[in-house]
C-alpha atoms as a PDB file:
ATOM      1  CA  UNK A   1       0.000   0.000   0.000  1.00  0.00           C
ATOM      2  CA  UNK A   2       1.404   3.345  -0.940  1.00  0.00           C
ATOM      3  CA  UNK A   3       1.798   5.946   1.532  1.00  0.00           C
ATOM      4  CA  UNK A   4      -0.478   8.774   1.626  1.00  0.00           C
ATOM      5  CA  UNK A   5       2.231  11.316   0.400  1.00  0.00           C
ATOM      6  CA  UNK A   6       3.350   9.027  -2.479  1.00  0.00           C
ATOM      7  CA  UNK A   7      -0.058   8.840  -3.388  1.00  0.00           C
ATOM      8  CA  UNK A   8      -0.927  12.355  -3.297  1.00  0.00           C
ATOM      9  CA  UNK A   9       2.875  13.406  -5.269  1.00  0.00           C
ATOM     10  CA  UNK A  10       1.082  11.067  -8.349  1.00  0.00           C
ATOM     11  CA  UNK A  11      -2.206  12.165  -8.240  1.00  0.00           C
ATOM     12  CA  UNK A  12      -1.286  15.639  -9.120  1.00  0.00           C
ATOM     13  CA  UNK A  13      -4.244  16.663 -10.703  1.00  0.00           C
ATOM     14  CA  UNK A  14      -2.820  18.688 -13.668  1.00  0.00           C
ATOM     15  CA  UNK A  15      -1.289  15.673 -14.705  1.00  0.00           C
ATOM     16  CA  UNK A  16      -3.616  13.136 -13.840  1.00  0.00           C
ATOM     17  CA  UNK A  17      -6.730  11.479 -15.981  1.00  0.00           C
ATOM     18  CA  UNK A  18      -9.160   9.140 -14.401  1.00  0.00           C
ATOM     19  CA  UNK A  19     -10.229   6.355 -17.213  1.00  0.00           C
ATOM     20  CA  UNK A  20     -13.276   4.102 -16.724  1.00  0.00           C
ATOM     21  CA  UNK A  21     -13.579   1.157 -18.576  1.00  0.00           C
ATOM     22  CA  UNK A  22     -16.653  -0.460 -20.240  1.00  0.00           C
ATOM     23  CA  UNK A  23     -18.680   0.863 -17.917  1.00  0.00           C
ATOM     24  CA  UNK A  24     -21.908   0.945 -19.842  1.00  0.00           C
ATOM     25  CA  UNK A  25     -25.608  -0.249 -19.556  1.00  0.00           C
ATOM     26  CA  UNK A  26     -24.963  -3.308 -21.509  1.00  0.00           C
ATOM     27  CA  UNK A  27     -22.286  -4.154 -19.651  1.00  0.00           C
ATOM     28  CA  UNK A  28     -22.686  -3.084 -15.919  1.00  0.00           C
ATOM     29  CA  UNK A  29     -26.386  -1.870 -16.204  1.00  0.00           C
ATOM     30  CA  UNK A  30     -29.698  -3.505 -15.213  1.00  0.00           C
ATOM     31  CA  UNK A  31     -30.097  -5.089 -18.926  1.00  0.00           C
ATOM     32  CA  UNK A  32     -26.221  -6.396 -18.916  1.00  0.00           C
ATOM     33  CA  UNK A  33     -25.297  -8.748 -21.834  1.00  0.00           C
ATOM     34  CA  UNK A  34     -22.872 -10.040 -18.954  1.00  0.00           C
ATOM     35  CA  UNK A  35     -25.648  -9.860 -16.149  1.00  0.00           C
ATOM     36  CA  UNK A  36     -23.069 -11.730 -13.529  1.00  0.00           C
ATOM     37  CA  UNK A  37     -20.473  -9.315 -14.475  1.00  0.00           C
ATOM     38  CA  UNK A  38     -23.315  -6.562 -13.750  1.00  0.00           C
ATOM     39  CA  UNK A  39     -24.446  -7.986 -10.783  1.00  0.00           C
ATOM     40  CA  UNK A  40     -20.803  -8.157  -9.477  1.00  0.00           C
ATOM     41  CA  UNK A  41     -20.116  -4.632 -10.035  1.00  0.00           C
ATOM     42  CA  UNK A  42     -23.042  -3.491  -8.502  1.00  0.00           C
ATOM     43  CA  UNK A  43     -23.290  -5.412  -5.447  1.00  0.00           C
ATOM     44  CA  UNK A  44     -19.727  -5.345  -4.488  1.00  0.00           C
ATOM     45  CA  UNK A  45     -20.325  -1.323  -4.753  1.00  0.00           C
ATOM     46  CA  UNK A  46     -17.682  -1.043  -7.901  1.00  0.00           C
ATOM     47  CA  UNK A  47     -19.730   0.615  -9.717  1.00  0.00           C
ATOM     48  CA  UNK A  48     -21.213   3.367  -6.812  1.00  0.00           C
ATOM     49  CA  UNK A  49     -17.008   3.774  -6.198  1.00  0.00           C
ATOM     50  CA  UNK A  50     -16.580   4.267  -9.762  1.00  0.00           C
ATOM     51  CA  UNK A  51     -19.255   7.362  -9.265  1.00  0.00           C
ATOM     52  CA  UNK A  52     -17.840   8.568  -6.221  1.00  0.00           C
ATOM     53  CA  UNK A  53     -13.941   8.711  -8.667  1.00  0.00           C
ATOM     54  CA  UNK A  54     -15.801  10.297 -11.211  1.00  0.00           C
ATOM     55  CA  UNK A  55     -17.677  13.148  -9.485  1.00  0.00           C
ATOM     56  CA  UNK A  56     -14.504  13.739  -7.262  1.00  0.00           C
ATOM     57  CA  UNK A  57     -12.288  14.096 -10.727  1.00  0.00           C
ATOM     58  CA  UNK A  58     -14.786  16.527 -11.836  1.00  0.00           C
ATOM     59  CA  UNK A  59     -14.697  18.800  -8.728  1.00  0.00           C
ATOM     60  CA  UNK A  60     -11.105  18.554  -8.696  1.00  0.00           C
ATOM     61  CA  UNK A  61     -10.707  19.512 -12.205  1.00  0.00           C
ATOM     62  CA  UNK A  62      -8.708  16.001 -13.531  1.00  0.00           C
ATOM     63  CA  UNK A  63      -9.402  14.697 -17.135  1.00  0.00           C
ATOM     64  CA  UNK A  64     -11.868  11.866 -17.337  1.00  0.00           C
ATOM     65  CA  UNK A  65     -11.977   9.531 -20.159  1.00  0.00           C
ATOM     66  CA  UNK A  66     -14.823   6.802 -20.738  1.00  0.00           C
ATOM     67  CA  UNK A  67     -13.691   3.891 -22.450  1.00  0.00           C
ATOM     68  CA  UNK A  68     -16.946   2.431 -24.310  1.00  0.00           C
ATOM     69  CA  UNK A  69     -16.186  -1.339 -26.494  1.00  0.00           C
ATOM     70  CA  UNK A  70     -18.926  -1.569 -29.134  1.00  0.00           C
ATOM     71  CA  UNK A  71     -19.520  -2.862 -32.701  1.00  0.00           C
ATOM     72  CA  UNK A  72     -21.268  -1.845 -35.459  1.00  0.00           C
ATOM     73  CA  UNK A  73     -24.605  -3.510 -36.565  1.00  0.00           C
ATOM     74  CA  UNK A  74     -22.699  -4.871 -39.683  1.00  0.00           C
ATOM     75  CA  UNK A  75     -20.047  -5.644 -37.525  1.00  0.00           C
ATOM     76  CA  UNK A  76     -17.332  -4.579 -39.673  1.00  0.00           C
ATOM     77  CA  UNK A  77     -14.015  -3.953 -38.303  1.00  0.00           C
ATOM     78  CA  UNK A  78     -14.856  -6.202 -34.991  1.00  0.00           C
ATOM     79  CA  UNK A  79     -12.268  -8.439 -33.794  1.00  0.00           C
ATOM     80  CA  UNK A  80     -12.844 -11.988 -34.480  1.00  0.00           C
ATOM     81  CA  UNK A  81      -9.804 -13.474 -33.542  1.00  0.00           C
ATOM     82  CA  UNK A  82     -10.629 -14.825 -30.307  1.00  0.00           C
ATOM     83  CA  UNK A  83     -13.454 -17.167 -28.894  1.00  0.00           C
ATOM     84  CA  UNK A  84     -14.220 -14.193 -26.415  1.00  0.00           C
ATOM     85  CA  UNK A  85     -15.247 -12.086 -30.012  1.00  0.00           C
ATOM     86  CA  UNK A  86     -17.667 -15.298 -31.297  1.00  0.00           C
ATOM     87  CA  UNK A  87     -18.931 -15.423 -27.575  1.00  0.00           C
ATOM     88  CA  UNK A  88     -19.617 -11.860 -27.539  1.00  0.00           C
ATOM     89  CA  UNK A  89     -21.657 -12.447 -31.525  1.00  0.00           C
ATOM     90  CA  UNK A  90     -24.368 -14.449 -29.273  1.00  0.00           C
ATOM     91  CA  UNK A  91     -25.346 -12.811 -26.601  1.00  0.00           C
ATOM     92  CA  UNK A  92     -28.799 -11.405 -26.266  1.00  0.00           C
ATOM     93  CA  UNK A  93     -27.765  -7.822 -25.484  1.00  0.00           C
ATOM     94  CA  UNK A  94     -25.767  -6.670 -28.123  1.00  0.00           C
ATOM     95  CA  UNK A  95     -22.799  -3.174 -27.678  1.00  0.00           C
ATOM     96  CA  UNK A  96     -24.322  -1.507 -31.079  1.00  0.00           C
ATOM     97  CA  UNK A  97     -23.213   1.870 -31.755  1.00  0.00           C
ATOM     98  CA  UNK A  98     -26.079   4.408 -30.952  1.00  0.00           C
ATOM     99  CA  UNK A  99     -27.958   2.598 -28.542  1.00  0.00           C
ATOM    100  CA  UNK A 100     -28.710   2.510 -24.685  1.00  0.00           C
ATOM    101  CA  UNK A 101     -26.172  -0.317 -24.412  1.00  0.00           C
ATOM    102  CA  UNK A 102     -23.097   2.057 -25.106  1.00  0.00           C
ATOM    103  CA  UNK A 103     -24.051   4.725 -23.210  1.00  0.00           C
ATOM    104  CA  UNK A 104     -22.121   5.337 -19.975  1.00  0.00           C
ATOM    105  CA  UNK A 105     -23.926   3.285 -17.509  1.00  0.00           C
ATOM    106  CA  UNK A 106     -25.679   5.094 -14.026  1.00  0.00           C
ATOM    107  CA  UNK A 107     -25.195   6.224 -11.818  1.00  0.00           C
ATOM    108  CA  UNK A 108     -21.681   7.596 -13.267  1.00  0.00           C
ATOM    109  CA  UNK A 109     -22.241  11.268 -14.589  1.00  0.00           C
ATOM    110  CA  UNK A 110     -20.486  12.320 -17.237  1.00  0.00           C
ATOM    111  CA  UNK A 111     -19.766  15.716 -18.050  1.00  0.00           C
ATOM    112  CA  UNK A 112     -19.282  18.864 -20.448  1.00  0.00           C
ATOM    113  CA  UNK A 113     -15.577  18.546 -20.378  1.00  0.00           C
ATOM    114  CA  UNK A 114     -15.519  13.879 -19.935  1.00  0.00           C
ATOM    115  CA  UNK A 115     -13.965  12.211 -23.614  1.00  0.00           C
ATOM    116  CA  UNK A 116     -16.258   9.353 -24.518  1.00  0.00           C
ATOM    117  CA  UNK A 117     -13.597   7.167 -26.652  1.00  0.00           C
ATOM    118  CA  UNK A 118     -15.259   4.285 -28.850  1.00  0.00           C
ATOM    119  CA  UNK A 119     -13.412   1.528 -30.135  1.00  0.00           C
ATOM    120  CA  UNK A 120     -14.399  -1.267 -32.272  1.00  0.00           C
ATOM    121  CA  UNK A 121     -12.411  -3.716 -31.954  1.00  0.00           C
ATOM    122  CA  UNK A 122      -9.589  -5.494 -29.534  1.00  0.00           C
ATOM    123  CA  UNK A 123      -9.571  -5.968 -25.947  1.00  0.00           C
ATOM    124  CA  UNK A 124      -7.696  -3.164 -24.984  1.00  0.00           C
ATOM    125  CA  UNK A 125      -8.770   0.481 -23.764  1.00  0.00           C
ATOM    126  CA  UNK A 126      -5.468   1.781 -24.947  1.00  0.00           C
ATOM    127  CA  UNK A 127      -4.094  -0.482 -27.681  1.00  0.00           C
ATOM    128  CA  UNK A 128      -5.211   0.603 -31.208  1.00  0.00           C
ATOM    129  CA  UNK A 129      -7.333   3.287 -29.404  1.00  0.00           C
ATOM    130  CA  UNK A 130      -7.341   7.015 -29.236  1.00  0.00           C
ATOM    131  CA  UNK A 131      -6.488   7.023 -25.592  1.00  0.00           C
ATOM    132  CA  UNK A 132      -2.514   7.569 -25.252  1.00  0.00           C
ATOM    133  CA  UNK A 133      -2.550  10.495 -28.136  1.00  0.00           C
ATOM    134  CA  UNK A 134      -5.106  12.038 -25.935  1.00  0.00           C
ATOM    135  CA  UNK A 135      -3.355  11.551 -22.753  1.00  0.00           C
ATOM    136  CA  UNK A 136      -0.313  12.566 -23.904  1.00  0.00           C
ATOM    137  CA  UNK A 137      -2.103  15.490 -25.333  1.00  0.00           C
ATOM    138  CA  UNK A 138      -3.667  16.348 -22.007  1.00  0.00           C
ATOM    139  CA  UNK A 139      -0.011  16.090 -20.162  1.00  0.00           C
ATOM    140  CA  UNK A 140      -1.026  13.240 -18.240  1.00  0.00           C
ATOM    141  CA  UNK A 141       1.589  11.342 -16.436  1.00  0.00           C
ATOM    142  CA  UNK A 142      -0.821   8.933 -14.176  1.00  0.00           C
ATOM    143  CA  UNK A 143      -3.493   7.040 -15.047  1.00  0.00           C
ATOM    144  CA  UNK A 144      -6.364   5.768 -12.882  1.00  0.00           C
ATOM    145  CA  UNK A 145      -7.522   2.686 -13.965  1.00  0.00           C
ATOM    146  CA  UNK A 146     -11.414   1.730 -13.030  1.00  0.00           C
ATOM    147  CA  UNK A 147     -14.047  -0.181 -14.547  1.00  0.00           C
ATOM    148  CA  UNK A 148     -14.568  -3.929 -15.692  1.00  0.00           C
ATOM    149  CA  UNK A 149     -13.444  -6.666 -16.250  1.00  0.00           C
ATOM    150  CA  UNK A 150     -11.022  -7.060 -13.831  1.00  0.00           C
ATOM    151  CA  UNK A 151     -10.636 -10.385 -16.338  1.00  0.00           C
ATOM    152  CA  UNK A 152      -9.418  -8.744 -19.664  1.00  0.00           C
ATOM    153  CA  UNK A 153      -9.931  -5.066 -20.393  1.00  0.00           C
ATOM    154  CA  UNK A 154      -9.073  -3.916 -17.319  1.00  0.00           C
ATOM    155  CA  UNK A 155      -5.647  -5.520 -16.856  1.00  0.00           C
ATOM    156  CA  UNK A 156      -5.081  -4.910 -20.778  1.00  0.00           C
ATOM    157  CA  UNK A 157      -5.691  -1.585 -19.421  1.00  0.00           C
ATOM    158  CA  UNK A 158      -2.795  -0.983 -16.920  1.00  0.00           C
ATOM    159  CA  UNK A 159      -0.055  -3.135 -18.920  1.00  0.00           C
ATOM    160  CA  UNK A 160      -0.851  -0.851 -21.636  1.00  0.00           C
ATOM    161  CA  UNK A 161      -0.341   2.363 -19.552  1.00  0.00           C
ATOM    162  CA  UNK A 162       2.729   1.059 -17.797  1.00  0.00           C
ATOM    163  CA  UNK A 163       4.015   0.374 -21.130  1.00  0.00           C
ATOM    164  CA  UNK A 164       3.768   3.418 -22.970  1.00  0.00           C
ATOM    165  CA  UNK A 165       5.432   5.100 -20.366  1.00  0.00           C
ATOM    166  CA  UNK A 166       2.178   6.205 -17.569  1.00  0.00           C
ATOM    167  CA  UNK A 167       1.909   5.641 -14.066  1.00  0.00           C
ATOM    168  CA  UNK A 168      -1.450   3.724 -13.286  1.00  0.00           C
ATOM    169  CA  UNK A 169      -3.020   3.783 -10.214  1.00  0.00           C
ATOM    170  CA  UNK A 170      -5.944   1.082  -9.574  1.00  0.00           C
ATOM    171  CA  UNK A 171      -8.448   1.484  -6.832  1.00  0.00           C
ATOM    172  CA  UNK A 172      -9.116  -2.210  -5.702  1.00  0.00           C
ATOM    173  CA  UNK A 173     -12.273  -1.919  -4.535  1.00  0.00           C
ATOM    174  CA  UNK A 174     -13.394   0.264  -7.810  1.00  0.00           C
ATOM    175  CA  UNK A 175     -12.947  -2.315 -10.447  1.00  0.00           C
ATOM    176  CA  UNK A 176     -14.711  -6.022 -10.932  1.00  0.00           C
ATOM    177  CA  UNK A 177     -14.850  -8.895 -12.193  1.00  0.00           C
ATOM    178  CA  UNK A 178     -16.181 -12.836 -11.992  1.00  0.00           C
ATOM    179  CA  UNK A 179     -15.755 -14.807  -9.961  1.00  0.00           C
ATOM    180  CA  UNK A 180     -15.959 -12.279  -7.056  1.00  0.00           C
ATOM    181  CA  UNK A 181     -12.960 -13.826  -5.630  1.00  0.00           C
ATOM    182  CA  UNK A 182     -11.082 -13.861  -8.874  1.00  0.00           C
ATOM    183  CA  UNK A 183     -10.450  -9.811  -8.926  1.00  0.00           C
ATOM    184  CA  UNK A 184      -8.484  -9.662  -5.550  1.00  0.00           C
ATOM    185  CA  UNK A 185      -6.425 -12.794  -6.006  1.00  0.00           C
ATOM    186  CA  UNK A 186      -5.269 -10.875 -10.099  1.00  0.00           C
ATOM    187  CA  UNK A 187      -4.686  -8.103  -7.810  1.00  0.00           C
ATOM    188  CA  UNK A 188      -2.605  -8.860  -5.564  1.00  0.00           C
ATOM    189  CA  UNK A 189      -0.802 -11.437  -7.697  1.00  0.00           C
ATOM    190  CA  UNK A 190      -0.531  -9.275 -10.595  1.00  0.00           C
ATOM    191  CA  UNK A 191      -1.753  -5.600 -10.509  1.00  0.00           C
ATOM    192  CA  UNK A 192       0.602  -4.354  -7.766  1.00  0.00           C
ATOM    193  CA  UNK A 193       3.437  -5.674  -9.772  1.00  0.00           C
ATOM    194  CA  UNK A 194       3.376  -3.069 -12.287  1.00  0.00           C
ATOM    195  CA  UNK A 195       0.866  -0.383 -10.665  1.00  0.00           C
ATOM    196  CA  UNK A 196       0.161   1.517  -7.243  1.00  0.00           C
ATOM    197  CA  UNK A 197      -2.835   0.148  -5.520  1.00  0.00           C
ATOM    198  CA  UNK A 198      -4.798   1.844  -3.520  1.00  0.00           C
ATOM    199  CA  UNK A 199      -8.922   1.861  -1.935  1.00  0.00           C
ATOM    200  CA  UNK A 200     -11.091   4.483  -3.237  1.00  0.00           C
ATOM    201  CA  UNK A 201     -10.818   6.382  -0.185  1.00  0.00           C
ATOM    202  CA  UNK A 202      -6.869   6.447  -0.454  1.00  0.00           C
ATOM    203  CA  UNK A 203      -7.866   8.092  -3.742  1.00  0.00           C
ATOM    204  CA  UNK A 204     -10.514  10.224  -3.227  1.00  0.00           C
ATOM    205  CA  UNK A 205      -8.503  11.562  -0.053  1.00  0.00           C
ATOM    206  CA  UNK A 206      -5.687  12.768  -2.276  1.00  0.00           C
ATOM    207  CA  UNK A 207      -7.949  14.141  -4.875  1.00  0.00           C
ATOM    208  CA  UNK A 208     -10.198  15.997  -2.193  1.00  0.00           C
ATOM    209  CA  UNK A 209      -7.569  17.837  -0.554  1.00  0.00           C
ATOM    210  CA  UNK A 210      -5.811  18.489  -4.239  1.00  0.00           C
ATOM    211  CA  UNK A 211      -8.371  20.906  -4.874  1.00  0.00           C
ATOM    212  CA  UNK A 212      -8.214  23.044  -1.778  1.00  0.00           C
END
């Protein structure tokens, strides 16, 4: 666990950008394509953390990025290179641009000044994305990962980042995945290899007192 100074010297906020991944209706929301992955998110109180980052990053004035998988109706472009792809080709809910299922899911608000950043294909927020021109755009320098799953996209997430050169931070307790037991155990044996962990609280306490 970081200390609280450590913490606070990385989440500067000029140089900071919260990113939340896949969190959208038809993947976290009440009609989930994935509804155990929903379920999780919600009733481990991922998602109502997730809010919590968000609104905090607003007042605070740090860069927020959605990260929002979908496909086209056609499905052109989509990755089928993977049995996670055909899986994804059945379900009953399906991520199609312009619908409910892509929006950002509630009760995370998204505002004015948020990037909503689409891709179509991959497993990766970052990878073949529009993310790292942005953040390197924006001057960011750490990257707070949140979201689902803690299964693929979100770990594709923070090798990514730690890759092209970012600091990520993940909030433990503000990311999911199934089983319940399965996000804690890649955390510990993975995650805090390459990133600083931290709760939501940690977090929020840095950003809080950040924008006195």
């Amino acid at each position: 666990m970081p200390s609280y100074e450590r913490l606070r010297e990385l989440l500067d906020p000029a140089t900071t950008v919260l990113l939340t991944v896949e969190c959208q209706e038809g993947v976290v929301g009440t009609d989930s394509a994935l509804p155990e992955l929903a379920k999780e998110a919600r009733s481990s109180g991922a998602l109502a953390r997730i809010a919590r980052l968000v609104a905090a990053a607003h007042d605070a004035g740090i860069q927020v990025i959605h990260a929002i998988a979908e496909r086209r109706p056609d499905g052109r472009g989509a990755s089928r290179n993977a049995r996670l792809f055909h899986a994804a080709e059945r379900l009953p809910v399906q991520q199609l641009s312009g619908t409910t299922a892509v929006r950002v899911a509630t009760p995370i608000e998204v505002a004015e000044a948020d990037i909503v950043v689409r891709r179509l294909h991959g497993l990766s927020p970052l990878h073949g994305t529009d993310v790292d021109a942005l953040l390197r755009n924006l001057g960011c320098r750490t990257l707070i990962v949140t979201g689902v799953s803690a299964n693929v996209a979100v770990p594709n997430a923070v090798f990514d980042a730690v890759n092209l050169g970012y600091t990520a931070v993940v909030p433990r307790d503000a990311i999911a995945g199934v089983p319940s037991d399965y996000t804690p155990a890649m955390i510990r044996n993975t995650l805090a290899l390459v990133a600083t962990v931290a709760t939501t609280d940690e977090v929020l306490a840095c950003v809080t007192r950040a924008r006195r």
